[in-house]
Protein backbone atom coordinates (compact mmCIF):
# COMPACT_ATOMS: atom_id res chain seq x y z
CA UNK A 1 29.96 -18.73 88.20
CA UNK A 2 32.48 -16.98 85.61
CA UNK A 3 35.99 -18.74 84.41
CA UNK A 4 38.50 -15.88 85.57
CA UNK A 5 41.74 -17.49 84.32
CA UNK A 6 44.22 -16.69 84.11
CA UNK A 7 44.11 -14.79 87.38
CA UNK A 8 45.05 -11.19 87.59
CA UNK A 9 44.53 -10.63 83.87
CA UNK A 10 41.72 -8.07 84.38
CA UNK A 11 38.86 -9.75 82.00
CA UNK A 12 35.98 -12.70 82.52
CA UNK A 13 35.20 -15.07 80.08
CA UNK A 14 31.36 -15.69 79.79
CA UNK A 15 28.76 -14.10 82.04
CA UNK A 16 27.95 -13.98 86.12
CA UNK A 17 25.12 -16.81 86.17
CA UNK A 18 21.84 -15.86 87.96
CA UNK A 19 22.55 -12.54 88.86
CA UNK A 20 21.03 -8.93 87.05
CA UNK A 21 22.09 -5.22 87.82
CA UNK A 22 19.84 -2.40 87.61
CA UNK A 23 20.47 1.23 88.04
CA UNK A 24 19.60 3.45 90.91
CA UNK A 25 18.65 6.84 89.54
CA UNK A 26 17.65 8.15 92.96
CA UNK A 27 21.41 6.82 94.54
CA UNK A 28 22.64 7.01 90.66
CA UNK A 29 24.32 3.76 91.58
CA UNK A 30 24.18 0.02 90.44
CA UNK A 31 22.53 -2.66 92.66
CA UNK A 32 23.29 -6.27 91.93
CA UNK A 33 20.31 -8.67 92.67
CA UNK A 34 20.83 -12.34 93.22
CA UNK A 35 19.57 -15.56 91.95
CA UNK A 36 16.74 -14.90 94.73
CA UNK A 37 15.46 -11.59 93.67
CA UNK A 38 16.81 -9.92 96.63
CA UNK A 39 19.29 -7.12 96.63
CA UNK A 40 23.28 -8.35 97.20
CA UNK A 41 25.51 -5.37 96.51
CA UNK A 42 25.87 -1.86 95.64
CA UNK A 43 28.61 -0.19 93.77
CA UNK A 44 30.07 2.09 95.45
CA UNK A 45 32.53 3.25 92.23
CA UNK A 46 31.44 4.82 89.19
CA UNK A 47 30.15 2.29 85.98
CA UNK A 48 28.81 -1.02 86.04
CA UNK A 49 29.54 -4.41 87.66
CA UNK A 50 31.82 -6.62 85.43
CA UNK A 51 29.87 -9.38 83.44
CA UNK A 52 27.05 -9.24 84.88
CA UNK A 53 23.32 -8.78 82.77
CA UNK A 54 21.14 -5.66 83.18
CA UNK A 55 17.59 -5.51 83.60
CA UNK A 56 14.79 -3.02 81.97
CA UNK A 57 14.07 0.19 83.51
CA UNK A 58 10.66 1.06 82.39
């Protein structure tokens, strides 16, 4: 997991370990997938999750 200290400050240092977004053009959302391959999350706000690594789209 990601260092977040000092808390509150707004910004991660290094990446989310295990974990890839990709981008839902039919939703036009994010979906984070875990270390598992299955779907975790969706974003519900506009942009990207924070620190973590996106996959290909092709």
């Amino acid at each position: 997991m990601a260092k977040n200290q000092p808390i509150g400050d707004g910004h991660r240092i290094g990446a989310v370990k295990n974990r890839t977004q990709v981008y839902n053009q039919t939703t036009d959302l994010w979906i984070k997938r875990g270390p598992d391959g299955r779907f975790m999350d969706c974003k519900t706000s506009c942009g990207k999750f924070k620190g973590v690594r996106r996959e290909n789209n092709c």
